[in-house]
Protein backbone atom coordinates (compact mmCIF):
# COMPACT_ATOMS: atom_id res chain seq x y z
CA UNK A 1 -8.74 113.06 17.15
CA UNK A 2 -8.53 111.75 13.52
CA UNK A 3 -4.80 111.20 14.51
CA UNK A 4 -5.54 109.10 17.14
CA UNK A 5 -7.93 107.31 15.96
CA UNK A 6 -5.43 105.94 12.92
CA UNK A 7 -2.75 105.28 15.25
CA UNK A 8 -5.73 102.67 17.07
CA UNK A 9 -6.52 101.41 13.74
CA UNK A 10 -3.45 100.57 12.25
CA UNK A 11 -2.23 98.89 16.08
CA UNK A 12 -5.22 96.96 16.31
CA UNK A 13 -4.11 95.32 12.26
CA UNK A 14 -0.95 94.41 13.42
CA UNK A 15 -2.21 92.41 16.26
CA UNK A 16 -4.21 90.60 14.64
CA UNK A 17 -1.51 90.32 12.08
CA UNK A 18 0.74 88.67 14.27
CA UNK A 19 -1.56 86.53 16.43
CA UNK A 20 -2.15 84.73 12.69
CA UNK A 21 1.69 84.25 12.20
CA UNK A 22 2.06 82.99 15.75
CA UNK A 23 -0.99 80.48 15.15
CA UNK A 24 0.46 79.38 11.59
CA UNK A 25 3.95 78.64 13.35
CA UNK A 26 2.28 76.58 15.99
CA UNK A 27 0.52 74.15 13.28
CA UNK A 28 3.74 74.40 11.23
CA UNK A 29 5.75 73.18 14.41
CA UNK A 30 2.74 70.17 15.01
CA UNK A 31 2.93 68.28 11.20
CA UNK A 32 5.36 65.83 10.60
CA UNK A 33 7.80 65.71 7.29
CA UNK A 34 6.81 62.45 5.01
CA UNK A 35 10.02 61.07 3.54
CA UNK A 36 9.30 63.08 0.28
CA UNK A 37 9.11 66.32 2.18
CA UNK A 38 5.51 66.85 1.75
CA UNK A 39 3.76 67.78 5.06
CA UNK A 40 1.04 65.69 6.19
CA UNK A 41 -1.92 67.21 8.13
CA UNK A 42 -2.21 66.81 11.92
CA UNK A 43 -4.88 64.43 13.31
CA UNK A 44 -6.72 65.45 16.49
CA UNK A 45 -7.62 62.70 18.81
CA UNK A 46 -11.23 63.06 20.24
CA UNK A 47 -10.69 64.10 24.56
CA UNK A 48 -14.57 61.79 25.16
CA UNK A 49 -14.90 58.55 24.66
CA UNK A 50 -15.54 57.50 21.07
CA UNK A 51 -18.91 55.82 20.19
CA UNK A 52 -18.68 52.47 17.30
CA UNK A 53 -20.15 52.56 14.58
CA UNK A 54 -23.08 50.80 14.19
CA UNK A 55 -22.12 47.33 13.37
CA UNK A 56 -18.19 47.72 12.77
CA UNK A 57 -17.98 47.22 16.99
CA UNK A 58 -15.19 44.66 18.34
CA UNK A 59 -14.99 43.69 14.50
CA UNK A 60 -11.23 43.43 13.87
CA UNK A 61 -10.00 44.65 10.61
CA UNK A 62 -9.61 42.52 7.90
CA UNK A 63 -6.68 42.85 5.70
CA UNK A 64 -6.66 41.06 2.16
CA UNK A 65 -3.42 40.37 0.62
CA UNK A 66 -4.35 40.28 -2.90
CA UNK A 67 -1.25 38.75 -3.87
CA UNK A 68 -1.51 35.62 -1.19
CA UNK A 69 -5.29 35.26 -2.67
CA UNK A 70 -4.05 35.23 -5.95
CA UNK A 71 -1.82 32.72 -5.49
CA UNK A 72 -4.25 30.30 -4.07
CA UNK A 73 -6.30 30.73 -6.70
CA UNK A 74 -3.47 29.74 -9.15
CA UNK A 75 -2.99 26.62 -7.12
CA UNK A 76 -6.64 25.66 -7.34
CA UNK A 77 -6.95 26.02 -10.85
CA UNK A 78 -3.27 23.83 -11.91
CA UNK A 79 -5.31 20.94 -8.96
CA UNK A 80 -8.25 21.47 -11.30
CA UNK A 81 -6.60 21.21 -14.78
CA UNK A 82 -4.31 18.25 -13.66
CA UNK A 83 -4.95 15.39 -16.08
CA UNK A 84 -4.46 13.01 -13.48
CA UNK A 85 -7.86 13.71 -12.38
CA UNK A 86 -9.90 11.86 -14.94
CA UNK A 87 -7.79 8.47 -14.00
CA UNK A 88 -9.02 8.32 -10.09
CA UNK A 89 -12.87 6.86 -9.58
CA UNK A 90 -12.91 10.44 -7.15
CA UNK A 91 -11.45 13.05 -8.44
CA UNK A 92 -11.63 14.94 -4.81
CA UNK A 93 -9.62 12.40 -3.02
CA UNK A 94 -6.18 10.68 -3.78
CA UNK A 95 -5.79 7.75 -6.15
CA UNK A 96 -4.48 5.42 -3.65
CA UNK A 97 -4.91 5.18 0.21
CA UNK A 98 -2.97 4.98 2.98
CA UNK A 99 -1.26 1.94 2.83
CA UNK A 100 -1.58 1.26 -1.07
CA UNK A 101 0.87 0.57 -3.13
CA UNK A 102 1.18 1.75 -6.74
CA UNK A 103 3.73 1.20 -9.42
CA UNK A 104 4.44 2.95 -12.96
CA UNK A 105 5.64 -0.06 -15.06
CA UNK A 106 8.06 1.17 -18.72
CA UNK A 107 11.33 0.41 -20.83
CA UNK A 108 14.71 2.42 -19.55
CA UNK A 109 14.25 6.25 -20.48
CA UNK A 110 10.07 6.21 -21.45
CA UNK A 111 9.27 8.38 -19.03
CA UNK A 112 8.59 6.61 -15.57
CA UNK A 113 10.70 8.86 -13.46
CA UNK A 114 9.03 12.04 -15.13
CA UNK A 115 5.48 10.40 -14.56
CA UNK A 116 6.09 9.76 -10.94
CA UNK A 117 7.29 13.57 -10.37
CA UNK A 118 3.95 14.99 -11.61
CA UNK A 119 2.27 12.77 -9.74
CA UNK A 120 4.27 13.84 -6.60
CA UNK A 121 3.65 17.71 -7.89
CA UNK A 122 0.26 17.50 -8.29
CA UNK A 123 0.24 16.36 -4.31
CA UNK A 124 2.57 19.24 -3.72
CA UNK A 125 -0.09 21.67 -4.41
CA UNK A 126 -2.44 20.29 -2.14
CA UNK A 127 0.34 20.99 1.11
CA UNK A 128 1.05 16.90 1.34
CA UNK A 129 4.38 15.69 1.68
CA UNK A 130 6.29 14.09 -0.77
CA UNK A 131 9.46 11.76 -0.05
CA UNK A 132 11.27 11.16 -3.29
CA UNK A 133 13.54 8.11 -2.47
CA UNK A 134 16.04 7.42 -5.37
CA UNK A 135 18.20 4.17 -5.42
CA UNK A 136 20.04 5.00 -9.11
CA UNK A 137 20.36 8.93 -9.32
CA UNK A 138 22.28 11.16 -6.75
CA UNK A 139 19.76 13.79 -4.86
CA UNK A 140 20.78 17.15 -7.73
CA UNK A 141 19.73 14.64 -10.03
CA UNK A 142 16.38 14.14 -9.27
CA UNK A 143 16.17 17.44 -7.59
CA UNK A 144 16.44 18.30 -11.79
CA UNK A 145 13.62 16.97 -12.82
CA UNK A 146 11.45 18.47 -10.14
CA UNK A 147 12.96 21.42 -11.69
CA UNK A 148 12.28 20.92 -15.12
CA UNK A 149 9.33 18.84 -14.93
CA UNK A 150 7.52 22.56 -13.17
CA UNK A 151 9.21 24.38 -15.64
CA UNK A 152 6.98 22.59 -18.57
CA UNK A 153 4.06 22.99 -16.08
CA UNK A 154 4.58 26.63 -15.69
CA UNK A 155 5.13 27.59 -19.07
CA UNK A 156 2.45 25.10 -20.54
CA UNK A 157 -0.71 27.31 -18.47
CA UNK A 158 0.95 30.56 -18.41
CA UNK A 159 2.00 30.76 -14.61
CA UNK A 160 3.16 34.66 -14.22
CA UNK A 161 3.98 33.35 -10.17
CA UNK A 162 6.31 30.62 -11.01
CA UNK A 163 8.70 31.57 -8.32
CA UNK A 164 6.21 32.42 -5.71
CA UNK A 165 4.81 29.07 -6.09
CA UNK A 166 7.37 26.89 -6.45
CA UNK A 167 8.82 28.53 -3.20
CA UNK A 168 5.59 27.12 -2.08
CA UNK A 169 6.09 23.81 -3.00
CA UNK A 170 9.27 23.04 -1.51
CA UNK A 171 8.99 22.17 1.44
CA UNK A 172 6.53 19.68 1.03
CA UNK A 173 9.44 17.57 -0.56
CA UNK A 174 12.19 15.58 1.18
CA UNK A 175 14.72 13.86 -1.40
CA UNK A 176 16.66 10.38 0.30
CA UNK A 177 18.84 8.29 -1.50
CA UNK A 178 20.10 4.51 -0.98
CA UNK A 179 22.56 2.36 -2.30
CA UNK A 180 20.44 -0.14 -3.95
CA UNK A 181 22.64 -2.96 -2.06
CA UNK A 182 21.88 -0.94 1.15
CA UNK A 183 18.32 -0.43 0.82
CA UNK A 184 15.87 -1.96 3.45
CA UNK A 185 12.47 -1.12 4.61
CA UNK A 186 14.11 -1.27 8.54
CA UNK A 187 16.74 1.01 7.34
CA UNK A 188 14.09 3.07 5.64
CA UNK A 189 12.10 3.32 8.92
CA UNK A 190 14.94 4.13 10.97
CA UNK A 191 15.45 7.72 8.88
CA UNK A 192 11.74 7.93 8.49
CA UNK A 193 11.11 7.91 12.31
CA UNK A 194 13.96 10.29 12.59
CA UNK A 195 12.40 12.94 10.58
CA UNK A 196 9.15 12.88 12.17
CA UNK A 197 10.56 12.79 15.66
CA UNK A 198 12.85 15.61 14.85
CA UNK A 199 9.77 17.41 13.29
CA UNK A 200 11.68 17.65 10.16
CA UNK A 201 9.29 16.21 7.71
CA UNK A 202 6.71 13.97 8.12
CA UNK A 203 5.72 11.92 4.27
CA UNK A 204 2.10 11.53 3.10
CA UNK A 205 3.20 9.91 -0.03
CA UNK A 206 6.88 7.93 -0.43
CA UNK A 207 8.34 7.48 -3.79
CA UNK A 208 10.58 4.92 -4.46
CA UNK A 209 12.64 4.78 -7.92
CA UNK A 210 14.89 2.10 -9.17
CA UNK A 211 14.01 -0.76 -6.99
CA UNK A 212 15.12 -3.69 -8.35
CA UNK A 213 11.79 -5.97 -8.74
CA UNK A 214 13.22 -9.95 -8.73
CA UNK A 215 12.22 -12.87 -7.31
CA UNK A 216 11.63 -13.49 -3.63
CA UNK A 217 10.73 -9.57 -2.72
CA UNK A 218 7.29 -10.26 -1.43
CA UNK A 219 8.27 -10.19 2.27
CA UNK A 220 10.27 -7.17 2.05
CA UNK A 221 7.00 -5.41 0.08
CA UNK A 222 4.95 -7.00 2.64
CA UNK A 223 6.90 -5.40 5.45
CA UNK A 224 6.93 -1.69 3.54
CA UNK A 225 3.19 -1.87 2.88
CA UNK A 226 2.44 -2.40 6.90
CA UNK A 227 5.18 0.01 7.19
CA UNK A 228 3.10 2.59 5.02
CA UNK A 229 0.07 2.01 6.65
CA UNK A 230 1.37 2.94 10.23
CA UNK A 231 2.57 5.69 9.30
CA UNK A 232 -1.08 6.70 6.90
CA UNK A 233 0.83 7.29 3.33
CA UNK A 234 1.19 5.58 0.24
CA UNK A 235 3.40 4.47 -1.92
CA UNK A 236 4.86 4.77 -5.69
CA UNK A 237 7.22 2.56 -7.20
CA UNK A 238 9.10 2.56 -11.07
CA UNK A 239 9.33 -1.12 -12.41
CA UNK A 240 11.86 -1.27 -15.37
CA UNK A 241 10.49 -3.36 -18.08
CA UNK A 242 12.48 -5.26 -21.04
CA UNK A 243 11.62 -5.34 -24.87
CA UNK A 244 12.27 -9.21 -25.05
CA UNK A 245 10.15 -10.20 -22.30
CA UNK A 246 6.87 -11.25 -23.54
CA UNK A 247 3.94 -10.52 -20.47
CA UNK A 248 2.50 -13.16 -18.42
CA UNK A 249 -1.42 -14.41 -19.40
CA UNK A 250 -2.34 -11.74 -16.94
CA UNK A 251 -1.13 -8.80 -18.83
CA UNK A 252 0.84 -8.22 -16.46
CA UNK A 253 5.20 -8.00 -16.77
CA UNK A 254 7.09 -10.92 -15.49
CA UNK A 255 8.46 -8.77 -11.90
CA UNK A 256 4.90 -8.33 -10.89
CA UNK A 257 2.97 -11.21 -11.61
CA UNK A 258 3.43 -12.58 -8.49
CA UNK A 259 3.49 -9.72 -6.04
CA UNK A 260 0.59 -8.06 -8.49
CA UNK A 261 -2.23 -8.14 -5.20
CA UNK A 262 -0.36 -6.00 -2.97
CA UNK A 263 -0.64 -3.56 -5.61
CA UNK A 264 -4.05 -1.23 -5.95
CA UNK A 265 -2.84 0.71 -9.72
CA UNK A 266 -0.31 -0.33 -12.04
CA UNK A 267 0.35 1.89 -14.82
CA UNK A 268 2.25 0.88 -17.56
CA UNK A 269 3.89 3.25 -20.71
CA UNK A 270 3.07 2.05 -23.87
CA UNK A 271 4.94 3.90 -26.75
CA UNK A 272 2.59 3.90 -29.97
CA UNK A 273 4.37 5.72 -32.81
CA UNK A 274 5.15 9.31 -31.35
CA UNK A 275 3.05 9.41 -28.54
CA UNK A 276 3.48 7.52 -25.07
CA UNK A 277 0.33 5.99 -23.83
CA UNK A 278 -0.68 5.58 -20.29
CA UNK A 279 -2.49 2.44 -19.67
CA UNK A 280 -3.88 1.31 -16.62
CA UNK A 281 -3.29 -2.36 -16.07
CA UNK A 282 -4.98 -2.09 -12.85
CA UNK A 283 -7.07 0.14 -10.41
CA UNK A 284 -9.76 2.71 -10.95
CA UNK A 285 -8.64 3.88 -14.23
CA UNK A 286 -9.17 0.12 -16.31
CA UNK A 287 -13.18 1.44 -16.00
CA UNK A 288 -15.21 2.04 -18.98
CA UNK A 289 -15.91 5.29 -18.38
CA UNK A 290 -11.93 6.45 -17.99
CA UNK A 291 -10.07 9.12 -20.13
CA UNK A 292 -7.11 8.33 -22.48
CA UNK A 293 -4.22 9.48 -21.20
CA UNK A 294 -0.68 10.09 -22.40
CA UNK A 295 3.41 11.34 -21.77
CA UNK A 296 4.17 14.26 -24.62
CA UNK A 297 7.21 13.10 -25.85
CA UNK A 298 8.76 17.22 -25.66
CA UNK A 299 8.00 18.15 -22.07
CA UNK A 300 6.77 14.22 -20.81
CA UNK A 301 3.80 16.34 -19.16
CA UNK A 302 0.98 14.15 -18.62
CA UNK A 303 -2.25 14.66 -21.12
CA UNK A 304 -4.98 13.64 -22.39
CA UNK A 305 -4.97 14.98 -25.72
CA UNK A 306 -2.67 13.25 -28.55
C-alpha cells in the first residue's frame, strides 16, 4: 500500500508540474517582443462595457507639445523686448494702419535698409506678411540681411531655437524686385493680385527700398496709398538723403517736403559721434513722453540704450 500510494504522489506532482509549463508557454506565446528584445506584459481588454470615470467622460485627450509651447513663448517674449515698442502711441497694435505710409529717411550705407528689416521681423513674429520689394539689390541680396540682421537678434537674447524659429518666419516673407525704370504701382498690382489669387501670399505690410524720391511723384504715391488701402496693409519706404543738402524750414529733407502729408511717420538716422540716432520727424514717436532710440553701429540692431 505504501507503494502505491508514492506512485499517486509523485504522478499527481508531475501534473501539476506540467499544467504550469503549459500555462507559462501560453503567456510566453501572447507578449509581444519590443524592438530591444524586452517583453512587454499582455493587456486584457475588459468583455462588459467599461464605465468613465467620473469627469474624464467624452473629454478628448490633450496632448502638450512642450517644444511647440516653448517656442511660442520665445516668440512672445523677442514681441515684448522689441525696442520698437516704446516708439508707437500703442504698443499692442501696429505703428501705422492700413493704408499709411511710412518712410525711414538717411545718407547711403547708415543703416536704412537694416532698420526697415527689423521692422519687417518684428511683424514676422506676429504671423503678418511681409513683402520686401527691392529696386537696387538682387533678391540673395536682401534675402542676406534678413539673414544676418536675425542672426544679431538671435545671438543678442540668447535664442537656443534659432532654427526652429526662423523656419517659422519664412513664410511670412515674399522678396520682389523691379528695375527702378520698370517700377509702377499698376505693374506692382498686377503681381500683387496674382499672388493673392493664386493663394501664394497675400502682404500685410509692403516694403519698398530704393525708390527714387524726385519731383512730380505725388500721383504715383497717391495711386500706391489707395492701392494699400484696398488691399488693408501698409507701407515702408527708404529715402536716400545727401550731406550737402541743407533741410527745408520744416525739418523735413528736400524729396519729402512736398509729398510730407501722405506720410503718417518719418524716421530719419542721425549719426552723432559713434552712435546712430533714430529721430522721429513725424508720427507718434515726436511725443514727449517717447523713448530715445538708436542703430548699434556693430550689429545695426535697433536700441534704446547708447
Amino acid at each position: 500500500m505504501r507503494l502505491v500510494n508514492e506512485l499517486k504522489k509523485n504522478a499527481a506532482s508531475r501534473s501539476q508540474a506540467e499544467e504550469r509549463t503549459a500555462e507559462g508557454d501560453r503567456m510566453a506565446s501572447r507578449s509581444r517582443l519590443r524592438p530591444d528584445g524586452l517583453a512587454e506584459p499582455v493587456c486584457h481588454q475588459r468583455t462588459g462595457p467599461s464605465k468613465p470615470r467620473t469627469g474624464t467622460a467624452n473629454r478628448p485627450n490633450r496632448v502638450i507639445r512642450i517644444k511647440e509651447r516653448s517656442l511660442k513663448m520665445l516668440i512672445n517674449d523677442l514681441i515684448l523686448r522689441n525696442p520698437l515698442r516704446l516708439m508707437q502711441a500703442d504698443s499692442t497694435e501696429d505703428a501705422l494702419r492700413p493704408g499709411s505710409f511710412g518712410a525711414v529717411l538717411a545718407r547711403a550705407g547708415v543703416g536704412k535698409t537694416a532698420l526697415l528689416v527689423q521692422l519687417a521681423l518684428n511683424s514676422m513674429l506676429e504671423k503678418k506678411n511681409v513683402l520686401h520689394i527691392s529696386l537696387q539689390d538682387p533678391v540673395n541680396k536682401v534675402s542676406l540681411w534678413y539673414t544676418e540682421v536675425f542672426g544679431h537678434i538671435a545671438q543678442q537674447y540668447a535664442v537656443s531655437q534659432a532654427n526652429e524659429l526662423w523656419d517659422t518666419l519664412l513664410p511670412h516673407r515674399f522678396i520682389m524686385t523691379f528695375q527702378v525704370e520698370g517700377f509702377t504701382v499698376p505693374k506692382l498690382e498686377e503681381r500683387v493680385n496674382d499672388l493673392s489669387e493664386q493663394d501664394i501670399f497675400t502682404p500685410h505690410m509692403i516694403i519698398i527700398d530704393g525708390y527714387p524720391f524726385e519731383q512730380g511723384i505725388g500721383a504715383a504715391l497717391s495711386e500706391l496709398k489707395e492701392m494699400a488701402g484696398k488691399r488693408g496693409c501698409h507701407v515702408w519706404f527708404t529715402v536716400r538723403t545727401h550731406r550737402h543738402q541743407a533741410p527745408e524750414k520744416s525739418g523735413l529733407p528736400r524729396q519729402l517736403s512736398d509729398i510730407a502729408k501722405l506720410f503718417d511717420i518719418i524716421l530719419q538716422l542721425q549719426p552723432e559721434g559713434k552712435d546712430i540716432h533714430i529721430k522721429a520727424l513725424k508720427g507718434p514717436a515726436t511725443g514727449a513722453g517717447s523713448s530715445e532710440l538708436f542703430l548699434d553701429p556693430a550689429t545695426m540692431l535697433i536700441t534704446n540704450n547708447r
